[in-house]
N, C-alpha and C. Protein backbone atom coordinates (compact mmCIF):
# COMPACT_ATOMS: atom_id res chain seq x y z
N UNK A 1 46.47 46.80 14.99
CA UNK A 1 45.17 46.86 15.62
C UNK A 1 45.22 46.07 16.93
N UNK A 2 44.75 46.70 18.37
CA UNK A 2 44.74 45.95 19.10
C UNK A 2 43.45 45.38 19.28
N UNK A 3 43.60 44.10 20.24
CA UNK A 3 42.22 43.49 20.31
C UNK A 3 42.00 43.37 21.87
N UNK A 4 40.79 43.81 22.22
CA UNK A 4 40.43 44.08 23.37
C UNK A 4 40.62 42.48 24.33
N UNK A 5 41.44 42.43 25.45
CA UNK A 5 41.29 40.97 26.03
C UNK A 5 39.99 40.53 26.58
N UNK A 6 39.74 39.35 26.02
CA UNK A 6 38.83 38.38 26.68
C UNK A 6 38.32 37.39 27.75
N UNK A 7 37.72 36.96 28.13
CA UNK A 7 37.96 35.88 29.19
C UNK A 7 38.82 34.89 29.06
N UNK A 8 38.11 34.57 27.55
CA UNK A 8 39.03 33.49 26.95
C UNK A 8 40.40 33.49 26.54
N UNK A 9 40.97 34.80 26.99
CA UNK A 9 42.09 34.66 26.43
C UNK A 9 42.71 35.19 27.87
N UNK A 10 41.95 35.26 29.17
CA UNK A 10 43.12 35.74 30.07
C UNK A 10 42.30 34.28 31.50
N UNK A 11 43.10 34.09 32.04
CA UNK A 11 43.03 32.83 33.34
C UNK A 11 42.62 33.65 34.31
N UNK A 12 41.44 33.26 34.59
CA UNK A 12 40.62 34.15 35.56
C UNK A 12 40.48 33.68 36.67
N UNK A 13 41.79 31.88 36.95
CA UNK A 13 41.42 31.06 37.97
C UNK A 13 41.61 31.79 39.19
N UNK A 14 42.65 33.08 39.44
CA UNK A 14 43.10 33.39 40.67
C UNK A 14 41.82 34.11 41.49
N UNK A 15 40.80 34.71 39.99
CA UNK A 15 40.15 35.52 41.15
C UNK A 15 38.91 34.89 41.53
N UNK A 16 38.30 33.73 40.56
CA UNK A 16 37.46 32.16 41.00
C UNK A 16 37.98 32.28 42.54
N UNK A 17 39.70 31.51 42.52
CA UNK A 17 40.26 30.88 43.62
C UNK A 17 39.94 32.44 45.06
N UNK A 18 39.90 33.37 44.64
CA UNK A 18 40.01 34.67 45.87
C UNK A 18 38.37 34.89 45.94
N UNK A 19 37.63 34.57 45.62
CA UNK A 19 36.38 34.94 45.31
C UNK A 19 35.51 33.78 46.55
N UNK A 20 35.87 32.41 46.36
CA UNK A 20 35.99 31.13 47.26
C UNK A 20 36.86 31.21 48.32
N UNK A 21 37.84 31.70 48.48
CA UNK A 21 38.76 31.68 49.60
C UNK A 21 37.95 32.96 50.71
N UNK A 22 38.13 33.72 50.07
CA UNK A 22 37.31 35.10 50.88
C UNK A 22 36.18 35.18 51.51
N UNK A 23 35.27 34.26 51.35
CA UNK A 23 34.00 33.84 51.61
C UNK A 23 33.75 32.16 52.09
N UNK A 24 33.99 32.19 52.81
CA UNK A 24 33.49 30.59 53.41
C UNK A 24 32.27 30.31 53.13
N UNK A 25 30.77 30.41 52.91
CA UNK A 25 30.21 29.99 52.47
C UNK A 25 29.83 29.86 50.82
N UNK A 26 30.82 30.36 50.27
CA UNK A 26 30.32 29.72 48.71
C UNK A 26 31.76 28.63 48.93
N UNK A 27 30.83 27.98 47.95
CA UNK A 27 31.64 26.47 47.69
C UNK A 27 32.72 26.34 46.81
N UNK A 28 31.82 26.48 45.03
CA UNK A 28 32.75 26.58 43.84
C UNK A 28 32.45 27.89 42.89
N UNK A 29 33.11 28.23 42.18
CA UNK A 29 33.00 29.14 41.39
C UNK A 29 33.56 28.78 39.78
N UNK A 30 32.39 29.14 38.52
CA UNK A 30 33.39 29.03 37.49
C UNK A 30 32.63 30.05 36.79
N UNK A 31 34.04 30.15 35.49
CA UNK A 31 32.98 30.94 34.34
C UNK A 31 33.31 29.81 33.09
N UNK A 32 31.40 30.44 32.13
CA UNK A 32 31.83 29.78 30.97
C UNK A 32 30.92 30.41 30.42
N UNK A 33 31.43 29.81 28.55
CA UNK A 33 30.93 30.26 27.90
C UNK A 33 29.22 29.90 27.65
N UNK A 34 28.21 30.89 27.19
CA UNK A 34 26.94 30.53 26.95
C UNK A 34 26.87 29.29 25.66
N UNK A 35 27.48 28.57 25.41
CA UNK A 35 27.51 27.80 24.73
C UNK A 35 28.21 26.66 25.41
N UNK A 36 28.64 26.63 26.45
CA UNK A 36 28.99 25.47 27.27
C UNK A 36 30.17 24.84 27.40
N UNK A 37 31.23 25.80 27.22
CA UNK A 37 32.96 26.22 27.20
C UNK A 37 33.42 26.35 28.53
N UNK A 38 34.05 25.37 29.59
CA UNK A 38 34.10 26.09 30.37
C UNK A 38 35.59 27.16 30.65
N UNK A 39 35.78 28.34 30.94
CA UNK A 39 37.03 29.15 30.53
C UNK A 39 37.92 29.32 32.10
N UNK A 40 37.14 28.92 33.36
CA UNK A 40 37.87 29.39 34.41
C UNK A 40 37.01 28.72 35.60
N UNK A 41 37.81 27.55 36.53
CA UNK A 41 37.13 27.44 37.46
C UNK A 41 38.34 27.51 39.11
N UNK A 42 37.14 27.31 40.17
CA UNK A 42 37.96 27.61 41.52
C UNK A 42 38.59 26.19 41.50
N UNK A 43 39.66 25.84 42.57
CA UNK A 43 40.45 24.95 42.77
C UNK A 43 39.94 23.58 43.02
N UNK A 44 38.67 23.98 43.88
CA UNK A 44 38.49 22.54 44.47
C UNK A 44 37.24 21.78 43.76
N UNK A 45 36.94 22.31 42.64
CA UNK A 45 36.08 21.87 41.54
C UNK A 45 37.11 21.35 40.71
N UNK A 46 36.69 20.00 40.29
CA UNK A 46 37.34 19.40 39.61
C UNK A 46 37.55 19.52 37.96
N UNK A 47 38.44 19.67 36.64
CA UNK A 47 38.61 19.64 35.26
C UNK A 47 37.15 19.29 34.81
N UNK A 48 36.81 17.96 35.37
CA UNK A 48 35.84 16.82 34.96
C UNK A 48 34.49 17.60 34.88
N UNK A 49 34.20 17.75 36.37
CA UNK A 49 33.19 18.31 36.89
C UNK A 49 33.11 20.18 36.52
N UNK A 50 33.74 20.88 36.56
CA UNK A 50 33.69 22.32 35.67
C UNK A 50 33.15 22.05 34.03
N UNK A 51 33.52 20.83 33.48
CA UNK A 51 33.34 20.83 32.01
C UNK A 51 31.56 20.29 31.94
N UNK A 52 31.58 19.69 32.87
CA UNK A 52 29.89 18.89 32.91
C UNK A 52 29.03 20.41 33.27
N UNK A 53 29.31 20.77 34.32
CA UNK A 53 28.91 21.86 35.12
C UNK A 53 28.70 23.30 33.71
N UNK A 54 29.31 23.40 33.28
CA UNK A 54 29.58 24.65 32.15
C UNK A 54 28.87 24.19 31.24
N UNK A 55 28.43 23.01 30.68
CA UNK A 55 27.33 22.79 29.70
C UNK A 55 25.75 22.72 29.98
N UNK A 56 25.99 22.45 31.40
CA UNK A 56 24.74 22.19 31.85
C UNK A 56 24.14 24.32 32.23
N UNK A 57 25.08 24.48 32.78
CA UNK A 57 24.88 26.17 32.95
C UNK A 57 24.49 26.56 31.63
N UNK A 58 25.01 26.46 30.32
CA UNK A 58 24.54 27.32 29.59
C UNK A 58 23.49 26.90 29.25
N UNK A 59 23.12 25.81 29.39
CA UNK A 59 21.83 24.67 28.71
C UNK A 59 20.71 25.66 29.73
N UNK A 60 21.20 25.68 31.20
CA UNK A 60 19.66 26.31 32.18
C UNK A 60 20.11 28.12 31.75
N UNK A 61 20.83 28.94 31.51
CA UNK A 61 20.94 29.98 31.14
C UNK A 61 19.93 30.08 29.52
N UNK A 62 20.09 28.99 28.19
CA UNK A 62 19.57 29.12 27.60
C UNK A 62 18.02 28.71 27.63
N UNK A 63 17.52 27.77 28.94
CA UNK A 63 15.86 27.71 28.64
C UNK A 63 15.74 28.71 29.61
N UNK A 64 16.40 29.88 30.04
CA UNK A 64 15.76 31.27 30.39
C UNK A 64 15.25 32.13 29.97
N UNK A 65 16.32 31.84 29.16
CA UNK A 65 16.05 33.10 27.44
C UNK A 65 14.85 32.73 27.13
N UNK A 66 14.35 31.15 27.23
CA UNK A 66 13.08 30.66 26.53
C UNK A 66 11.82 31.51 26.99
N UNK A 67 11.42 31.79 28.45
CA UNK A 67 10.74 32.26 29.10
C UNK A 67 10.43 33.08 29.28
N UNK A 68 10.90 33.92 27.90
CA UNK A 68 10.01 35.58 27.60
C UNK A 68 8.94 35.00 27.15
N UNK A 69 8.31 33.97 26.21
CA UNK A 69 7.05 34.14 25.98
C UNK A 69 6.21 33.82 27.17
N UNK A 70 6.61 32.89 27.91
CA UNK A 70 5.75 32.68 29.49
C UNK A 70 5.55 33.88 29.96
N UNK A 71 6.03 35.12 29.89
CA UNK A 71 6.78 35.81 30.79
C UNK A 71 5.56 37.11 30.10
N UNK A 72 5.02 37.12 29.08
CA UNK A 72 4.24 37.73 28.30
C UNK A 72 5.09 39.00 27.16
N UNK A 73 6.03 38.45 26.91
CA UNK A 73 6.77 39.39 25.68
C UNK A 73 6.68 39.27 24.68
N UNK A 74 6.69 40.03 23.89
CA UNK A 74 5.51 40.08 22.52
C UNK A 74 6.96 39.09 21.71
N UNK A 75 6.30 38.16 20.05
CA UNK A 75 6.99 37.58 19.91
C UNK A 75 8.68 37.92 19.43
N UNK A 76 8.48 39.25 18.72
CA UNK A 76 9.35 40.10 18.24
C UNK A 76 10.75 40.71 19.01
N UNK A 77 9.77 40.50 20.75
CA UNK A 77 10.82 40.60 21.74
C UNK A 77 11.44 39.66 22.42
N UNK A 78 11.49 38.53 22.07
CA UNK A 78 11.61 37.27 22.87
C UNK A 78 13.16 36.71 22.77
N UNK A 79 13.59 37.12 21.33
CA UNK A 79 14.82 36.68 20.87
C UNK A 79 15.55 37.68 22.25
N UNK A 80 15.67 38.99 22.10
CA UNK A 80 16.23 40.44 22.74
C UNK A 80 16.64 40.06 24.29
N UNK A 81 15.35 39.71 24.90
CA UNK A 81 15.47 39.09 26.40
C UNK A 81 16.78 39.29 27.02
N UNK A 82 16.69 40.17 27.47
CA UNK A 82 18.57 40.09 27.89
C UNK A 82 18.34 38.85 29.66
N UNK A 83 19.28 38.17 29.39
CA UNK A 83 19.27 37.34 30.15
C UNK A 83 20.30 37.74 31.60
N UNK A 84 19.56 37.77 32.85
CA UNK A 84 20.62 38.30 33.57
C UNK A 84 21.22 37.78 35.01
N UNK A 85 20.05 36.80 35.53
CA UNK A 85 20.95 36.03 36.38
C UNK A 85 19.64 34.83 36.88
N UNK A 86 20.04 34.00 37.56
CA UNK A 86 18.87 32.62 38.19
C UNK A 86 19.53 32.39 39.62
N UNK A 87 18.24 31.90 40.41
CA UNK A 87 18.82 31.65 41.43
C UNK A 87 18.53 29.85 41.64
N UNK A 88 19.08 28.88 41.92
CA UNK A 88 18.42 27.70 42.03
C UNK A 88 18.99 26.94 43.62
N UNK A 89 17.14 27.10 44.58
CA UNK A 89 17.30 26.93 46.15
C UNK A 89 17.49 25.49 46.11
N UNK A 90 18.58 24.98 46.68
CA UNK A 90 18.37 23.93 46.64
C UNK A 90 18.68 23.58 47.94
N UNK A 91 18.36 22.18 48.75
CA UNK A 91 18.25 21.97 50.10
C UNK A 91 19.46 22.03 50.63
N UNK A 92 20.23 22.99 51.25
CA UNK A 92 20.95 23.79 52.16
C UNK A 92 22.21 24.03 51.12
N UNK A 93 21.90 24.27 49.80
CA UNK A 93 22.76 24.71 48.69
C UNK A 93 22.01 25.76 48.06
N UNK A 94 22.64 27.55 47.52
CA UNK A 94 22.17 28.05 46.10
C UNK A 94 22.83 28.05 45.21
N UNK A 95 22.32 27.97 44.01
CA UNK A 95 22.97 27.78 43.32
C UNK A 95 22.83 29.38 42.28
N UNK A 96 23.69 30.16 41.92
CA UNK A 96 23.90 30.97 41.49
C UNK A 96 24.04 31.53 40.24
N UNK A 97 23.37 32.01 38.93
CA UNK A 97 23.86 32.11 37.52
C UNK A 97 23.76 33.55 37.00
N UNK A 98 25.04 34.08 36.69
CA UNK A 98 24.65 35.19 36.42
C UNK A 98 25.08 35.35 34.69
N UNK A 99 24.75 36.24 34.38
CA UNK A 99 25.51 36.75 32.85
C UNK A 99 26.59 37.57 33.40
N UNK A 100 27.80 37.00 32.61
CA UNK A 100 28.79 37.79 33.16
C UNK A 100 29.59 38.80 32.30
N UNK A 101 29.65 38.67 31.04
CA UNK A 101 29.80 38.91 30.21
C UNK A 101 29.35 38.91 28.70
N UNK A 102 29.76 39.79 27.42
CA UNK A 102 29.13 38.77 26.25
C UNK A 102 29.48 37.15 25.92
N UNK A 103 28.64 36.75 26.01
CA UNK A 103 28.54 35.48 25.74
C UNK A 103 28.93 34.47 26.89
N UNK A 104 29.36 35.19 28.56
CA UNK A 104 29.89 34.54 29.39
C UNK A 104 28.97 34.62 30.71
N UNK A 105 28.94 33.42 31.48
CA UNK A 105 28.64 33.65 32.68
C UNK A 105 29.02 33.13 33.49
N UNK A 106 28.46 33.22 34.99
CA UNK A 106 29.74 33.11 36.37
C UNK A 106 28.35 32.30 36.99
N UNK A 107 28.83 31.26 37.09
CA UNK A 107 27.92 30.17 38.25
C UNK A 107 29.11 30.00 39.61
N UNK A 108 28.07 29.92 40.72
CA UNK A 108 28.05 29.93 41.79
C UNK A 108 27.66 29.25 42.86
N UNK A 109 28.37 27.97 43.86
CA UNK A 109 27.32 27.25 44.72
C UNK A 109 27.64 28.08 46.04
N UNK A 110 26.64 28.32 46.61
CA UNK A 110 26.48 28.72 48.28
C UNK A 110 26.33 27.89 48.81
N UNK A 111 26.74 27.91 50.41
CA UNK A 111 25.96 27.01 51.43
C UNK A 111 24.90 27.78 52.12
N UNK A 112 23.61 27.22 52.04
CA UNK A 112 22.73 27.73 52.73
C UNK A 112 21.81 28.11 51.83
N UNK A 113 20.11 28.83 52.20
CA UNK A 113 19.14 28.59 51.13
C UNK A 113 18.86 30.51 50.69
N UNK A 114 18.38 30.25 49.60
CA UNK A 114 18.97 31.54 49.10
C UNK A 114 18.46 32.76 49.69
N UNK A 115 17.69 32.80 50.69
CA UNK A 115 17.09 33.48 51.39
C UNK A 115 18.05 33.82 52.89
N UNK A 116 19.28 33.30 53.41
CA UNK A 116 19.86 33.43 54.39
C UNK A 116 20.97 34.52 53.71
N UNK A 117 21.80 35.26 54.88
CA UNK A 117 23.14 36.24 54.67
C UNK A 117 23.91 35.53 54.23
N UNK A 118 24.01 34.41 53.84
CA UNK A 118 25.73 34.05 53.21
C UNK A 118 25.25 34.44 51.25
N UNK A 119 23.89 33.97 51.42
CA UNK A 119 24.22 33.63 50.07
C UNK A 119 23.50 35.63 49.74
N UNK A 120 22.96 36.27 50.17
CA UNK A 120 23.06 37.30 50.52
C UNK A 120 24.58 38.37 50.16
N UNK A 121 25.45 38.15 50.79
CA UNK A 121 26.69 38.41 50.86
C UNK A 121 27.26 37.79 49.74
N UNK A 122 27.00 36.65 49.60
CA UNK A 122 27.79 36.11 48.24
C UNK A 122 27.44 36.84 46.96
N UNK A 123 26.45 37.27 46.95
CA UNK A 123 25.54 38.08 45.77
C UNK A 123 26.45 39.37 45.44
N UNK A 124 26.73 40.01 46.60
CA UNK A 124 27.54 41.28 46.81
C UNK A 124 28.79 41.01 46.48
N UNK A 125 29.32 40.25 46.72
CA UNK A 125 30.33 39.82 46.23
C UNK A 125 31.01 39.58 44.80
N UNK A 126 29.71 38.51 44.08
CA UNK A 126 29.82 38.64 42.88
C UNK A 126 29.63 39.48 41.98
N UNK A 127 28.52 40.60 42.27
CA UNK A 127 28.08 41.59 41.55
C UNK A 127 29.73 42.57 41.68
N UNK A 128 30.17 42.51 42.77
CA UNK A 128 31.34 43.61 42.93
C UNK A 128 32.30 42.71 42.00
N UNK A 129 32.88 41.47 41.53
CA UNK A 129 33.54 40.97 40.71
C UNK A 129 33.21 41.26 39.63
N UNK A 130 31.96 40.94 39.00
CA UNK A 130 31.94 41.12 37.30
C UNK A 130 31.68 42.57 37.23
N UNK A 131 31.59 43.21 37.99
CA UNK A 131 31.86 45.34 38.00
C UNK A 131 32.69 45.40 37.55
N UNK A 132 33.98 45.08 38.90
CA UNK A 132 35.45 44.83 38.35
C UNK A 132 35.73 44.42 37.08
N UNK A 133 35.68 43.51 36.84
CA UNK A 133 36.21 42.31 35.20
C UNK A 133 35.35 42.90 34.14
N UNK A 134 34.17 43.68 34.02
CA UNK A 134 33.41 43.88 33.00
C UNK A 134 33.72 44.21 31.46
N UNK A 135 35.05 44.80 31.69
CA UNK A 135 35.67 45.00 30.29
C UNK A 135 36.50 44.06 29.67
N UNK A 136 36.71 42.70 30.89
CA UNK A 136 37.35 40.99 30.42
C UNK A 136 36.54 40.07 30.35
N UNK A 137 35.33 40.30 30.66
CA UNK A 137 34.18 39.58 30.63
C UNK A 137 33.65 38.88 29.84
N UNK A 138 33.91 39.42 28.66
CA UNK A 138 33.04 38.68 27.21
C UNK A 138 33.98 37.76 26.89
N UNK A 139 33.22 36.74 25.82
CA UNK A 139 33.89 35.86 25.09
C UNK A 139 34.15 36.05 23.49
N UNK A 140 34.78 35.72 23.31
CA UNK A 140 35.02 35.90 21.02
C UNK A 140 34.09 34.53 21.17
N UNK A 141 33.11 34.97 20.17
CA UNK A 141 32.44 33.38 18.82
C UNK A 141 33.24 32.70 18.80
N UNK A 142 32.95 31.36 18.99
CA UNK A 142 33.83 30.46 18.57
C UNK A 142 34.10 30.76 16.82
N UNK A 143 35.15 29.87 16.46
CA UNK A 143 35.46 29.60 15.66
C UNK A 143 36.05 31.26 14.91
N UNK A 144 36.38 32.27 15.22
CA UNK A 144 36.18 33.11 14.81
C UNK A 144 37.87 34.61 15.77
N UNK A 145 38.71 34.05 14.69
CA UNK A 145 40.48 34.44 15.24
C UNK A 145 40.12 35.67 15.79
N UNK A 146 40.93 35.60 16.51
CA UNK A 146 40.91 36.72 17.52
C UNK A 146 41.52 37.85 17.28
């Protein structure tokens, strides 16, 4: 039986690292798991800082999910919420979150506020990456052999 590859099971640093190189205004790039794994980051983000960064992403990815009932979705639909990306403007930084996969997503810093062409272009960019990768995208459950 074969098993379909995962994020987690393939190093996704080169295309982080081509994704940042190709684009001068984004900064760092990683992916991780929605549970706060981080599986792949760009070069000049540090071990330290990707692992802080990847818990804190899934932590603001998961009070998104929270915000179907704000959002007026009946309670039955709230769990379902497919969660699909955030933008966070921050003063001459965006910050980027998308779902990238099952159970995975791709954070993103820009330079500039999310309303200018870089981070504009960076958008295009990423959306054309997880197109690409969509069938390496997901993660396996933890705890749970591959």
């Amino acid at each position: 039986m074969t098993t379909q590859p995962t994020a987690d099971m393939i190093d996704m640093t080169g295309t982080l690292n081509r994704l940042v190189t190709e684009h001068d205004a984004i900064v760092n790039a990683m992916l991780f798991t929605t549970d706060g794994l981080l599986l792949a980051r760009s070069q000049r983000l540090s071990q330290e800082e990707g692992e802080r960064t990847a818990a804190m992403m899934a932590g603001l990815q998961s009070l998104q999910r929270q915000l179907a009932g704000f959002c007026g979705m009946p309670p039955e639909q709230q769990l379902a919420a497919p969660w699909r990306h955030m933008i966070s403007d921050l003063t001459d930084v965006t910050v980027l979150l998308f779902a990238a996969g099952e159970r995975t997503g791709l954070a993103v810093s820009v330079r500039g506020g999310s309303t200018t062409a870089p981070v504009g272009v960076a958008i295009q960019a990423i959306m054309k990456t997880i197109r690409g990768l969509q069938p390496v995208l997901g993660a396996r459950e933890r705890g749970k052999p591959s």
